[in-house]
Protein backbone atom coordinates (compact mmCIF):
# COMPACT_ATOMS: atom_id res chain seq x y z
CA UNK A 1 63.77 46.30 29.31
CA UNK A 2 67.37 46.64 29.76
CA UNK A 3 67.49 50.85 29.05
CA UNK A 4 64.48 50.80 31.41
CA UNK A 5 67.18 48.99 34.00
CA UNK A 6 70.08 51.03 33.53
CA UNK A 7 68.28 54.01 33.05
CA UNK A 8 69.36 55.20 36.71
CA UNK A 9 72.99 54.96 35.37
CA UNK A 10 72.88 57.67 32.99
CA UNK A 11 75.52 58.08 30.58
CA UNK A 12 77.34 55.85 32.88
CA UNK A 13 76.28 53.33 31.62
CA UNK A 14 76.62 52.36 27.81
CA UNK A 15 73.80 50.15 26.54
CA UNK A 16 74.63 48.00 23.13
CA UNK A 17 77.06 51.06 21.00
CA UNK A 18 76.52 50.13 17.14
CA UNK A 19 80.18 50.81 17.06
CA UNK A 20 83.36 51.74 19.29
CA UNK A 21 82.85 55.57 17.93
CA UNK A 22 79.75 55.20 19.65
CA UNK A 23 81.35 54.65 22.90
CA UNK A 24 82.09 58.70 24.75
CA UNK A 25 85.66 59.57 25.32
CA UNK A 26 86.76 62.60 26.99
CA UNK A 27 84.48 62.94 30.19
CA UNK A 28 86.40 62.40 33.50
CA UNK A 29 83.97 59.47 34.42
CA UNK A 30 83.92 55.60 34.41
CA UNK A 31 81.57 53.64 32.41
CA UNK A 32 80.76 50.50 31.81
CA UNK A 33 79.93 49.51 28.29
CA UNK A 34 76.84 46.58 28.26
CA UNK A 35 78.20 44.91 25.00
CA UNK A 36 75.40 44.22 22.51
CA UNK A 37 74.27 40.32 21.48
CA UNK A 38 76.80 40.21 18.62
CA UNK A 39 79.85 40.68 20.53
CA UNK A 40 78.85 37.54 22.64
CA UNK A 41 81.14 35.64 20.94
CA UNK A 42 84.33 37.68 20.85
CA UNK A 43 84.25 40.04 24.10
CA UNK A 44 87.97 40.34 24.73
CA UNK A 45 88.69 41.51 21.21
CA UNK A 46 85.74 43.74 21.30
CA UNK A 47 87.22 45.41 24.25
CA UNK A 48 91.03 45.46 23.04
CA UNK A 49 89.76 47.08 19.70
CA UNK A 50 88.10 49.84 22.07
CA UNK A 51 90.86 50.27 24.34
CA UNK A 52 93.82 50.14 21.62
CA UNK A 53 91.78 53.26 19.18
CA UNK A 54 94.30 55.51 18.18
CA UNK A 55 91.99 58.36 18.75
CA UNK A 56 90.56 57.05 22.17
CA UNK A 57 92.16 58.84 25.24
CA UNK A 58 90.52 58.03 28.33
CA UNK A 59 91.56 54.55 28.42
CA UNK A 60 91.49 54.31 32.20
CA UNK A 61 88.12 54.96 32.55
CA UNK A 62 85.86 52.32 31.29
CA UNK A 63 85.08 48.34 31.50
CA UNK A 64 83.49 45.73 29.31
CA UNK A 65 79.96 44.04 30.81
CA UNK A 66 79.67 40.55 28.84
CA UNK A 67 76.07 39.29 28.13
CA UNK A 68 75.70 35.63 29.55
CA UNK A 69 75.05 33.97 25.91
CA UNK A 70 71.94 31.40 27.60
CA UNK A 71 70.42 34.65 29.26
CA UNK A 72 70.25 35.78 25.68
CA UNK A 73 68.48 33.26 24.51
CA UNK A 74 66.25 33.05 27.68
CA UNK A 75 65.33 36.75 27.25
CA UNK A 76 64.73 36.47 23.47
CA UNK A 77 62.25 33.53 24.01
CA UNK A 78 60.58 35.83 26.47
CA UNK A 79 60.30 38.82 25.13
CA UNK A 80 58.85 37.14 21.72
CA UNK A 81 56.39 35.38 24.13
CA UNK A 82 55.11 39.18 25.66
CA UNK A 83 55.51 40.44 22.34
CA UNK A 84 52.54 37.76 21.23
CA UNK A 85 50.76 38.21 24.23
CA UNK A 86 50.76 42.13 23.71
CA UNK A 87 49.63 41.48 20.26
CA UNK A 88 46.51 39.04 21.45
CA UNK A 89 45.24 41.20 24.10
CA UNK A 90 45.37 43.78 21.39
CA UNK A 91 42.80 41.91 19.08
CA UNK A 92 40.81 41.13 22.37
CA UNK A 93 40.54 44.93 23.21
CA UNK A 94 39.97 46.00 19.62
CA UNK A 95 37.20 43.30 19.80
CA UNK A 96 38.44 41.48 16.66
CA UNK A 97 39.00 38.25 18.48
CA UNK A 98 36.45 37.29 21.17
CA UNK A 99 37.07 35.41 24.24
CA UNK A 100 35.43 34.47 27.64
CA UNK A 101 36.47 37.14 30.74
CA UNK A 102 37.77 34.48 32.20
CA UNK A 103 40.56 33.74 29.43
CA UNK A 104 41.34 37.58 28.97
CA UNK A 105 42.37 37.49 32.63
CA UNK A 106 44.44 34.36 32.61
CA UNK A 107 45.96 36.25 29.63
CA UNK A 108 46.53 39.17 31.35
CA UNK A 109 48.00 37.70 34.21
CA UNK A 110 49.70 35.80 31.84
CA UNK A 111 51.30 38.66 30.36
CA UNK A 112 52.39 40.18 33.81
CA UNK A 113 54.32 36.82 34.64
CA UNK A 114 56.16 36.90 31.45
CA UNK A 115 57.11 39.92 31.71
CA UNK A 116 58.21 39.85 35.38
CA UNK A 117 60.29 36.54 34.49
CA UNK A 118 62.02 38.97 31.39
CA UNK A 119 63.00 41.51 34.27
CA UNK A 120 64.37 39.30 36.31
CA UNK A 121 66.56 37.45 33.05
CA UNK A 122 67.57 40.70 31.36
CA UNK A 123 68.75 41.82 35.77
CA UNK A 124 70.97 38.61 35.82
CA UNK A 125 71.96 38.75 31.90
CA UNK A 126 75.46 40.72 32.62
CA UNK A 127 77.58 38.50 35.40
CA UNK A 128 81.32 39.14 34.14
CA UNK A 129 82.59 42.32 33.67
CA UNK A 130 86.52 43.03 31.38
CA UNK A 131 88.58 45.27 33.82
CA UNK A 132 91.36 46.77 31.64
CA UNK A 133 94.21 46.86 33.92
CA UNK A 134 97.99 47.58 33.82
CA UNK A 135 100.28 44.92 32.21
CA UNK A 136 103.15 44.81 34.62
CA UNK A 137 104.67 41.62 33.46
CA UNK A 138 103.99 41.33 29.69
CA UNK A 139 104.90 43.51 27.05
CA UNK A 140 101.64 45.37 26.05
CA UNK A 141 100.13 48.21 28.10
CA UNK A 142 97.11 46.46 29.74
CA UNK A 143 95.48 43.19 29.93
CA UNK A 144 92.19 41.87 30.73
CA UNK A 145 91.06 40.82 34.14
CA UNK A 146 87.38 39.23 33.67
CA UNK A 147 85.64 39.59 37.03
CA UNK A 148 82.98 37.04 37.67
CA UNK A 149 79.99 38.36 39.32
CA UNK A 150 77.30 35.22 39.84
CA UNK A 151 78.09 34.84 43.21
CA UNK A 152 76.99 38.54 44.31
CA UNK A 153 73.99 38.76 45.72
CA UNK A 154 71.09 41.41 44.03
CA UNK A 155 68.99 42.16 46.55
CA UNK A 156 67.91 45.82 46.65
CA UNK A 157 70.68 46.45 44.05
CA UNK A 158 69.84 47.55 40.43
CA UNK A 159 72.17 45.97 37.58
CA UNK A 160 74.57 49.05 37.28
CA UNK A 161 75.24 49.51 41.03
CA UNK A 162 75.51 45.33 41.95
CA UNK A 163 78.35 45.64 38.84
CA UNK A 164 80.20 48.10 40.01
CA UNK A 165 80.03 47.06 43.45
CA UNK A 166 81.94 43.81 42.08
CA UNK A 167 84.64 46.18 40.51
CA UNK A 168 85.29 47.92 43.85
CA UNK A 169 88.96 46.81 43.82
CA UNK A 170 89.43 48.11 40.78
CA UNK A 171 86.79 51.59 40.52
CA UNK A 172 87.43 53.85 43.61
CA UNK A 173 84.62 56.09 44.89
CA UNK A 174 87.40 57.38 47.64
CA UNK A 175 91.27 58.60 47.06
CA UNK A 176 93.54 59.72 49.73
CA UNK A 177 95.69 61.90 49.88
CA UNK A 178 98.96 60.37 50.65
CA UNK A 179 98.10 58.21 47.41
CA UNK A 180 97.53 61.24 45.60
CA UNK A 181 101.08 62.41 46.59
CA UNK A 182 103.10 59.27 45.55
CA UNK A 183 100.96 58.70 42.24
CA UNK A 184 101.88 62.43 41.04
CA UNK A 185 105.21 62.21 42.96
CA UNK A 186 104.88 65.46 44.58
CA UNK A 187 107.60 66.46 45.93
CA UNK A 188 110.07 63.89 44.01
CA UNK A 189 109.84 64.02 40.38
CA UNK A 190 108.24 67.49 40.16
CA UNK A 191 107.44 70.29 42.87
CA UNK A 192 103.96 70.78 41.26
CA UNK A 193 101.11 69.74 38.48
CA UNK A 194 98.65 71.28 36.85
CA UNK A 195 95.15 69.32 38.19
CA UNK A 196 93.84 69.59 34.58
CA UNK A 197 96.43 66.98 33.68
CA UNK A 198 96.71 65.66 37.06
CA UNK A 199 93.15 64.45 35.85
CA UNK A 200 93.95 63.37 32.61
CA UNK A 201 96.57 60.82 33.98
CA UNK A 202 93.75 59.20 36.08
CA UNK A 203 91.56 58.21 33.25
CA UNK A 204 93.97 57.72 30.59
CA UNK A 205 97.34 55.93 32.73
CA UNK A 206 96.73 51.98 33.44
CA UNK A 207 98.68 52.60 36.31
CA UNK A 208 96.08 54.86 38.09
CA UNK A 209 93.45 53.73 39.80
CA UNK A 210 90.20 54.19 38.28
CA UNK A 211 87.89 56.78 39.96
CA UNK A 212 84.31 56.78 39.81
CA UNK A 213 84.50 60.57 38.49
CA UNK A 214 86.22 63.77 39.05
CA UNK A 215 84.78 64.59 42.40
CA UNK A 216 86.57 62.06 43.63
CA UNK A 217 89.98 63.70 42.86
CA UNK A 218 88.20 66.89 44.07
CA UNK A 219 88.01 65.77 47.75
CA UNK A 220 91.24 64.38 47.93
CA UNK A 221 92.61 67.68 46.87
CA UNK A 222 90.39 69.51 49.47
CA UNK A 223 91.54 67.10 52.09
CA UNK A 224 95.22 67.03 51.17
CA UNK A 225 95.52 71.00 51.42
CA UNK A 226 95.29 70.68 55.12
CA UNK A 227 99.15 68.91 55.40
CA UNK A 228 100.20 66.56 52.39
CA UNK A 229 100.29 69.41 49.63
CA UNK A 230 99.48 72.88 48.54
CA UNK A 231 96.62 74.08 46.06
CA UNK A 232 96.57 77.54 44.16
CA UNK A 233 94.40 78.61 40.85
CA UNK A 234 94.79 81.20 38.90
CA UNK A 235 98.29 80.25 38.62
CA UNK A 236 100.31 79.73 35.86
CA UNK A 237 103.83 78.08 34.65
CA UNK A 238 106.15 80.33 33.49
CA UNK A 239 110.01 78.85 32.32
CA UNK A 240 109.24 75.66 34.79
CA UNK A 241 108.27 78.55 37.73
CA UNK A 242 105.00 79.14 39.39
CA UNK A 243 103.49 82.51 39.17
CA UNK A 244 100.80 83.26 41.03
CA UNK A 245 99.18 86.80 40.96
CA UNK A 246 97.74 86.47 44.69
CA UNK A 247 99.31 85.01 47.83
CA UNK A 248 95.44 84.38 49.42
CA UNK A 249 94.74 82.01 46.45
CA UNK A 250 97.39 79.28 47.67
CA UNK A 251 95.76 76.62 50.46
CA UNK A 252 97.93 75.21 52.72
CA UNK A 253 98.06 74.34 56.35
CA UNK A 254 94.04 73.52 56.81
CA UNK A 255 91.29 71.90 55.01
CA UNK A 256 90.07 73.46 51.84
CA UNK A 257 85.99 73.40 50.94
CA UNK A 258 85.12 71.06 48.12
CA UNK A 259 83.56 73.34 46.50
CA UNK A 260 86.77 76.01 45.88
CA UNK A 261 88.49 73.48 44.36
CA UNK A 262 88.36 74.12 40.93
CA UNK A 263 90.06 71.47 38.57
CA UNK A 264 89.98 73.67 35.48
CA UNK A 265 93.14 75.54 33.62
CA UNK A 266 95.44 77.42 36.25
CA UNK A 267 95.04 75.59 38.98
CA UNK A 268 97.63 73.01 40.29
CA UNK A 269 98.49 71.02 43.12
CA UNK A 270 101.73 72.03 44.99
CA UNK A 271 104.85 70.34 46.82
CA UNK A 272 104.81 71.88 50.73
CA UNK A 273 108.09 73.15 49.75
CA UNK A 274 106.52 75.52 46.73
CA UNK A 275 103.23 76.04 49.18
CA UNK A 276 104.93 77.37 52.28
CA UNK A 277 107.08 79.50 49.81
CA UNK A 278 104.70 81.10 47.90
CA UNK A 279 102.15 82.13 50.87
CA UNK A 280 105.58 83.12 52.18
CA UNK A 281 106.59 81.17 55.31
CA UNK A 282 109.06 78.62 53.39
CA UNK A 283 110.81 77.73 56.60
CA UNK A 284 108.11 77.64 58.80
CA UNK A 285 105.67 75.77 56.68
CA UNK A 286 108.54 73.17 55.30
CA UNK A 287 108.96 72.17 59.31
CA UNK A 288 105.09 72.08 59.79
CA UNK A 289 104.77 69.82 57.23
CA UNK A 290 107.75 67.99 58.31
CA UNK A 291 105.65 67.69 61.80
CA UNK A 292 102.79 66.33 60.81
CA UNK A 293 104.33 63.51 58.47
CA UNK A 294 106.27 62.59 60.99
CA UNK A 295 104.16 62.69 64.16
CA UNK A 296 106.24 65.02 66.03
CA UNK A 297 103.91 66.43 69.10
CA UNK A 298 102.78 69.47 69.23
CA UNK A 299 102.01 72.01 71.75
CA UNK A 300 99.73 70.33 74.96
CA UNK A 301 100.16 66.94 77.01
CA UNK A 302 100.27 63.32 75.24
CA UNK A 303 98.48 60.57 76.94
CA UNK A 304 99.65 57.08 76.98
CA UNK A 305 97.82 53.90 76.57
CA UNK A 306 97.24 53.92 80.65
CA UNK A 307 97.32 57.52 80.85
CA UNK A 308 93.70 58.70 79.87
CA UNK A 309 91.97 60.95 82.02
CA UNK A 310 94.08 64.27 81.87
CA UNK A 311 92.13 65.31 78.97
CA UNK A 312 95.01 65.08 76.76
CA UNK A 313 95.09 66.76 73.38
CA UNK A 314 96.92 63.76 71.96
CA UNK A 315 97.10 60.14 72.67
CA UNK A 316 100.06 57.75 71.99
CA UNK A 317 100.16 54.16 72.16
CA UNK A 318 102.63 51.19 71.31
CA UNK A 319 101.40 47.38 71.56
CA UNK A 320 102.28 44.35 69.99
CA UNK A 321 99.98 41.73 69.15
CA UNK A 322 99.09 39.07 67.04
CA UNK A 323 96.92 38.54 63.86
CA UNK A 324 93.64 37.99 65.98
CA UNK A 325 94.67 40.76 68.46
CA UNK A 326 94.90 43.36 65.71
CA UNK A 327 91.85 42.55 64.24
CA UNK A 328 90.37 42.81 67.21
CA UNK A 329 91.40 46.36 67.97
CA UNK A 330 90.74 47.36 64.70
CA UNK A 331 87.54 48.90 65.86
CA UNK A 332 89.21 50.75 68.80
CA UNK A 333 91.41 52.65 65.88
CA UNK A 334 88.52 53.75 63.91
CA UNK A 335 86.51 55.16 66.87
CA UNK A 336 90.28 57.23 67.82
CA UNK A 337 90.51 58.48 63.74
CA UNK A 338 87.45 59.71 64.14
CA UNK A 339 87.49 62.03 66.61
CA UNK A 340 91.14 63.18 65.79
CA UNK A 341 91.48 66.19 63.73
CA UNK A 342 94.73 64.02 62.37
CA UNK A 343 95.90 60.42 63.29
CA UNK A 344 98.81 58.61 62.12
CA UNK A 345 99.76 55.27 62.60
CA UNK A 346 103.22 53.27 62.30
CA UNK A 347 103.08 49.74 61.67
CA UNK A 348 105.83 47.07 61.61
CA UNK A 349 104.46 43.74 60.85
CA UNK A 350 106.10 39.95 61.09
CA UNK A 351 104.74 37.23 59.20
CA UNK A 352 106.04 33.84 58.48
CA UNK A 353 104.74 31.43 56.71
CA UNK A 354 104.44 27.89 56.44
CA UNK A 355 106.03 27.70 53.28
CA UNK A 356 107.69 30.47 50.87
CA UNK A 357 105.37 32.90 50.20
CA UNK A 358 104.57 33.10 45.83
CA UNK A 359 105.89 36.41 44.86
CA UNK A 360 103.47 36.62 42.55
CA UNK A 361 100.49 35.96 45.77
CA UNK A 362 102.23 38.70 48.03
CA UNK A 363 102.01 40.76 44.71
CA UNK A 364 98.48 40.40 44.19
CA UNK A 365 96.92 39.67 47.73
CA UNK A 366 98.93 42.29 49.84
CA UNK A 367 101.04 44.64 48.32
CA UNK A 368 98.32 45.98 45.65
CA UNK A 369 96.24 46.51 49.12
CA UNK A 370 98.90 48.80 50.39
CA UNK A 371 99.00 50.83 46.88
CA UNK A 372 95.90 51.38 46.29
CA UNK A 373 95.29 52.60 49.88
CA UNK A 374 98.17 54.92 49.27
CA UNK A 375 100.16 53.43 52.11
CA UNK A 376 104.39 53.78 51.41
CA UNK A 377 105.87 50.56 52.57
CA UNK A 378 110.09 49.41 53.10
């Protein structure tokens, strides 16, 4: 009943492994491994033996679902009782046991009830899910977060897609590409990376966020060629320089196609410094990049918050509000991003609270908000 379930998950979804070799490593996806009856009992050291194999690399990229130990029972009891009822409608069909019409529907229907009521159990039996997350304050590499899943409503929802819409702070279907920038630190620590490894590091590094798969990284890339970085393939790294054979196969200045991004050996992701270089504008692509990070205005009128009906190219306002205010406007923001070809926004915000805000609170309420959206901060 349960591979009938998660069948829609495809190898996305691990269902009882017989072992931890069982478990795939390798494949730039995230899975979530539905942990057999036995390992009821000891579910975080089931999934620290997993995560700490020597041999395992793509750490990053799974999580532990833990069986609810009465829905085990429950479903046991049930499917013995459908296994029965299989059995006596069996003899009834084969005519070695006779009963009245009557009975063989009530046994029937019987059967049907059962088996709806084992559904429904073995849909409810995984409501906690082992996140393997970054260790930032201990000593060891990762920890455990256990994420509690009863309250989550199933409606509509099969088992694999309800749990991994409860891990959606943790497993990103989306990555921007500002975030993209500081987690590589383009531009800082290097000028460029190859996107094979640059794929590696997201399911492998704790400190990456967890994508769902690749083609997530793929249309950040595509987006991020149109200001935050550069893209080439058929490139390659020769004494810590870039060659690349053809100037036409770097992207930079505009949008790239998802589907010529290629994430395979020669490609790499590139600084605007080493883009506007090697298509060969370094000075004028340096200061266009420098434009658009900054919001300088371009070419054509800017309209202020009372200035709208010029048909303005660009639109500029200041405010200050409060808590409610903002979340009020909110809306207004998201109908402007999208229909702007770019939109930028600088935010300084006040708060003060009633008492002194917990570090550790700020930590884990706000600031992990602003990195995994990608969003630099002072």
């Amino acid at each position: 009943e349960l591979a009938r379930l998660l069948s829609g998950a495809g190898d996305r979804a691990v269902l009882w492994p017989p072992n931890t070799a069982a478990i795939p490593d390798g494949d730039p996806l995230f899975r979530l491994v539905y942990l057999p009856p036995e390992a009821a009992e000891s579910v975080s050291e089931y999934a620290e033996r997993v995560i700490e194999e020597r041999s395992r690399v793509y750490k990053n990229a799974l999580a532990f679902a833990e069986p609810s130990r009465a829905g085990l029972e429950r479903a046991r009891t049930l499917a013995r009782l459908v296994l029965a009822l299989d059995s006596l409608l069996g003899e009834v069909k084969a005519k070695r046991l006779s009963v009245e019409r009557e009975q063989e529907d009530e046994l029937a229907e019987r059967r049907r009830a059962v088996a709806g009521e084992l559904a429904a159990t073995c849909d409810r039996l995984y409501e906690r899910v082992l996140v393997p997350l970054a260790d930032r304050e201990g000593q060891r590499p990762f920890r455990l977060e256990t994420i509690d899943l009863r309250a989550q409503l199933a409606a509509g929802r099969d088992l694999h897609t309800r749990l991994l819409d409860g891990l959606r702070k943790h497993v990103f279907d989306t990555l921007t590409p500002a975030r993209l920038v500081t987690l590589a630190k383009l531009g800082e620590a290097r000028e460029y990376v190859a996107v094979e490894e640059l794929s590696k590091w997201f399911f492998s590094i704790f400190d990456f966020p967890k994508l769902t798969d690749e083609s997530v990284l793929r249309e950040a890339i595509a987006r991020g060629t149109e200001a935050m970085f550069g893209y080439v393939s058929g490139a390659q790294a020769v004494d810590g320089e870039l060659e690349v054979p053809r100037r036409e196969l770097v992207r930079f200045g505009a949008a790239t196609p998802v589907d010529e991004i290629d994430l395979g050996p020669g490609c790499y992701v590139l600084s605007p410094k080493v883009a506007a270089s090697l298509v060969g504008g370094a000075d004028e692509g340096v200061e266009g990049a420098e434009e658009l990070e900054e919001g300088a205005e371009d070419e054509g009128d800017v309209a202020g918050g009372d200035e709208t009906d010029g048909g303005a190219r660009r639109y500029s306002v200041r405010f200050d509000a409060t808590a409610a205010q903002l979340f009020r406007v909110l809306p207004a923001l998201q109908n402007l991003a999208d229909k702007s070809a770019s939109f930028r926004a600088r935010l300084e915000v006040e708060a003060e609270g009633r008492e002194p805000f917990d570090p550790n609170w700020l930590r884990n309420a706000v600031e992990e908000h602003f990195d995994e959206a990608g969003i630099d901060r002072d």
